[in-house]
Protein backbone atom coordinates (compact mmCIF):
# COMPACT_ATOMS: atom_id res chain seq x y z
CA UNK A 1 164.45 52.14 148.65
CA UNK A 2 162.82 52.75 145.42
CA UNK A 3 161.18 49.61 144.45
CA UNK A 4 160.55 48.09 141.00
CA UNK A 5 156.95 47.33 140.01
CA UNK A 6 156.31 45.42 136.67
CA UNK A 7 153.41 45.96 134.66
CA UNK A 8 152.87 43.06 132.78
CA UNK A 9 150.38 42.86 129.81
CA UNK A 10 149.51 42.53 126.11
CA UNK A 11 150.40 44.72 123.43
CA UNK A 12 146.75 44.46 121.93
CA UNK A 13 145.44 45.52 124.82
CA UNK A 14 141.20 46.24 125.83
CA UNK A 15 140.83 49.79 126.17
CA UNK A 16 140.03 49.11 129.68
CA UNK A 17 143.89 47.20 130.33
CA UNK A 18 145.31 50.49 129.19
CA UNK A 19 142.81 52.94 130.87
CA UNK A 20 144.44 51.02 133.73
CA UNK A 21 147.78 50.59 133.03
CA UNK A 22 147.62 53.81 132.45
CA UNK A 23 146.36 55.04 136.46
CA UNK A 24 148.70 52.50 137.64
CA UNK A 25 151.79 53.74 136.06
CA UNK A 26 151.04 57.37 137.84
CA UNK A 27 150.18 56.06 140.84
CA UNK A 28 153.20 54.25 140.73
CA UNK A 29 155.07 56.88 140.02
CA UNK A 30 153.67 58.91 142.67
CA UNK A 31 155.11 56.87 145.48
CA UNK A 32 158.53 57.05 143.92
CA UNK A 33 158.21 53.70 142.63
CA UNK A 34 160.18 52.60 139.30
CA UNK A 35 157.35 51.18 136.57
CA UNK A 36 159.32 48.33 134.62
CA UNK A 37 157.64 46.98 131.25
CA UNK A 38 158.30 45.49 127.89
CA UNK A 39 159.12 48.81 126.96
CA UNK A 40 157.36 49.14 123.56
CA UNK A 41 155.02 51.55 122.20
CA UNK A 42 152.04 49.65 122.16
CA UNK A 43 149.09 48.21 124.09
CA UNK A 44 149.55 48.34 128.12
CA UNK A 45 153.25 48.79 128.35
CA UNK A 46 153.24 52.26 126.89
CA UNK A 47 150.35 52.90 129.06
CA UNK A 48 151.70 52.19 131.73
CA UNK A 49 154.86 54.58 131.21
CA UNK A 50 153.42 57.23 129.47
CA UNK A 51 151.16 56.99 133.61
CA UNK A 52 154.54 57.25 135.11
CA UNK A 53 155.72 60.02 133.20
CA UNK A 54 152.76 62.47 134.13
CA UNK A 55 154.61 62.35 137.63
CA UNK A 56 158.38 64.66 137.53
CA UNK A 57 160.94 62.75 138.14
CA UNK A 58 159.37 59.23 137.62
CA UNK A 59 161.68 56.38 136.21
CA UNK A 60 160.31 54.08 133.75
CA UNK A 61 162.35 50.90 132.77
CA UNK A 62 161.45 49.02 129.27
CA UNK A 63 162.89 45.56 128.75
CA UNK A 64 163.18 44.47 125.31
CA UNK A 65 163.31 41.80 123.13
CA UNK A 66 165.10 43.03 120.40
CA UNK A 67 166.78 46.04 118.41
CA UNK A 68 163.69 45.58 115.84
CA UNK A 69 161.23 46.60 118.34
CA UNK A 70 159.95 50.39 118.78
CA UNK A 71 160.50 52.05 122.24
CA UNK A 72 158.16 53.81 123.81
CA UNK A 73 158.56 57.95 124.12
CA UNK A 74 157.98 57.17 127.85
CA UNK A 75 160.53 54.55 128.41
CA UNK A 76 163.79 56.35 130.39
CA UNK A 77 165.99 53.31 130.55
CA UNK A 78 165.25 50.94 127.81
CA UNK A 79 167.43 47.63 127.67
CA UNK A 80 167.44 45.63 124.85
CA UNK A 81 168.34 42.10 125.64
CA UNK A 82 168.10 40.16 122.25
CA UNK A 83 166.77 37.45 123.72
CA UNK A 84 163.54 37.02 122.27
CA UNK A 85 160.32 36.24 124.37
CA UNK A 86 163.16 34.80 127.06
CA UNK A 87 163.10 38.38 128.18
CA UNK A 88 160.26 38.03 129.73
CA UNK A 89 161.95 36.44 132.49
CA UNK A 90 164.07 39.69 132.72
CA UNK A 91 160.69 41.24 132.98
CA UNK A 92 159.75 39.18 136.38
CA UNK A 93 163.26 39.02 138.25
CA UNK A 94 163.82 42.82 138.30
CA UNK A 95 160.32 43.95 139.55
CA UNK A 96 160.16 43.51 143.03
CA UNK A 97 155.84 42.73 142.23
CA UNK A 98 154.31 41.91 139.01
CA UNK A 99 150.55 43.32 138.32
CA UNK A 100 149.03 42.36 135.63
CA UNK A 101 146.57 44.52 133.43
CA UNK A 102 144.86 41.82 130.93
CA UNK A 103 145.53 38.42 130.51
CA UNK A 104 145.02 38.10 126.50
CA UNK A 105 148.18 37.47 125.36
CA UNK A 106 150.73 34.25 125.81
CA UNK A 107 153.70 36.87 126.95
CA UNK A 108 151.80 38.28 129.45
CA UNK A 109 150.66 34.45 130.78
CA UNK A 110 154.27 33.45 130.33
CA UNK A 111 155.22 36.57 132.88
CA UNK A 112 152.76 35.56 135.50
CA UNK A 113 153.87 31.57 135.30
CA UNK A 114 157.45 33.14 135.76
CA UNK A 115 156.71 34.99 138.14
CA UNK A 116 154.87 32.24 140.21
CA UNK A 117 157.59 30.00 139.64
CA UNK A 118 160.34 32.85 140.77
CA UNK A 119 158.15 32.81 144.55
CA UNK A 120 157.45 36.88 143.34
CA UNK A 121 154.06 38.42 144.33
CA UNK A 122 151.36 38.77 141.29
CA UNK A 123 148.38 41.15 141.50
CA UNK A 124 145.91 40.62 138.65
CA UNK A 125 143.79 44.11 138.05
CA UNK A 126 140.42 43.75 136.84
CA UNK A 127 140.62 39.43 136.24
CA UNK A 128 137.63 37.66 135.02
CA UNK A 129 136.36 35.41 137.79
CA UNK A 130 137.91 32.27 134.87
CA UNK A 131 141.58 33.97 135.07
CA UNK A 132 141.09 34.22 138.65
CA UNK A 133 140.55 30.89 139.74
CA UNK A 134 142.92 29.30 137.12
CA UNK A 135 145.69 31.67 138.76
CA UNK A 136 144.53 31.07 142.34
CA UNK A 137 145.07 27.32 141.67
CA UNK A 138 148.31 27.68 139.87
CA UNK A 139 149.73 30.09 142.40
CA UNK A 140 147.53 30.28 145.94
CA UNK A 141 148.51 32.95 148.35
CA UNK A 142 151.12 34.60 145.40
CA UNK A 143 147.95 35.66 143.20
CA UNK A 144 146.03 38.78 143.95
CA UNK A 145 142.57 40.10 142.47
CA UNK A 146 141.54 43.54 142.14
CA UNK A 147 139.39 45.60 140.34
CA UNK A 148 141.29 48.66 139.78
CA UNK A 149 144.62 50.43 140.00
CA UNK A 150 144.32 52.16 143.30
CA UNK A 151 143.38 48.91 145.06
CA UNK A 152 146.46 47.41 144.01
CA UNK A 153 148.64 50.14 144.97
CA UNK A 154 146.93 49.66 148.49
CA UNK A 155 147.87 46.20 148.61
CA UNK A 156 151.39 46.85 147.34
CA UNK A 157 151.70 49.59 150.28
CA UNK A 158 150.87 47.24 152.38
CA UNK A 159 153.22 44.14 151.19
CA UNK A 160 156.33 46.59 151.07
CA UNK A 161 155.09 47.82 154.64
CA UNK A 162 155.27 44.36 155.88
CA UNK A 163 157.95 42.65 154.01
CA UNK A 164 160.27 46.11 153.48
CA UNK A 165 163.39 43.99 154.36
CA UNK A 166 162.65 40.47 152.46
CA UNK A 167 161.01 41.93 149.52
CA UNK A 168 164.04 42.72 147.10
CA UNK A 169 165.06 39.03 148.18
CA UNK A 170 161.67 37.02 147.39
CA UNK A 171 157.93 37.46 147.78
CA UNK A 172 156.20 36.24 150.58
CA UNK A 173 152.64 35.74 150.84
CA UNK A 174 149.96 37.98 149.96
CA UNK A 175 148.00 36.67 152.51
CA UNK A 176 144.88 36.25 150.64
């Protein structure tokens, strides 16, 4: 099963959200994992596919918003939904986890709330200790912290070791 992480975060990204994004999308890429964004060409979603595409025979999915909006060169499959900033909840329901590189931007807050309500799994790379313990309250044992990219692909390994059979249905707990 190839599963579907999304990489969630803002298009005017901190150099450190893309330097990120960026490791993630390889290293997501490297366990034959899908990397699902907004699709554009900016900030932490290109990032995270142009990552993904340093890996042969990576797939990289970018959900849109609209015609209007530039695609990323990375982006295999891009869908454009027309549906405004509703696609964000495209964004959450097709990614089996959602992780989170920067939490600047309302879109990218709007994607972990959806996710939180959807019951899906959030891992929050490199959180201030403020994001973390507004996130922790609004979604307990669904909210993850790390510090880096490889940290949460060891978590991830382990939630898709545990949960392989229940994951494409719903998120469990993190246990954390």
């Amino acid at each position: 099963m190839r599963y579907i992480v999304g990489v969630m975060g803002p298009a005017k990204a901190r150099k450190k959200d893309v330097d990120n994004a960026r490791v993630l999308g390889e290293l997501i890429a490297r366990r034959e994992w899908v990397v699902l964004t907004g699709g554009r060409d900016v900030g932490v979603m290109d990032a995270a596919c142009h990552g993904a595409k340093k890996v042969p025979g990576s797939l990289t999915i970018g959900i849109l918003s609209s015609a209007r909006e530039r695609v990323s060169k990375y982006v295999d499959l891009a869908i454009i939904t027309e549906m405004g900033n509703a696609r964000n909840n495209v964004n959450v329901m097709s990614s089996n986890v959602v992780v989170v590189c920067g939490l600047m931007g309302a879109g990218t807050v709007s994607e972990v709330a959806l996710a939180l309500k959807a019951g899906k799994p959030v891992i929050l790379v490199g959180a201030t200790p403020v994001e973390e313990k507004f996130f922790k309250k609004l979604g307990g044992r669904l909210i993850a912290t790390v510090e880096n990219p490889e940290e949460a692909i060891t978590l991830m390994m382990k939630q898709f070791e545990q949960q392989q059979p229940d994951l494409v249905q719903g998120a469990r707990s993190w246990g954390v």
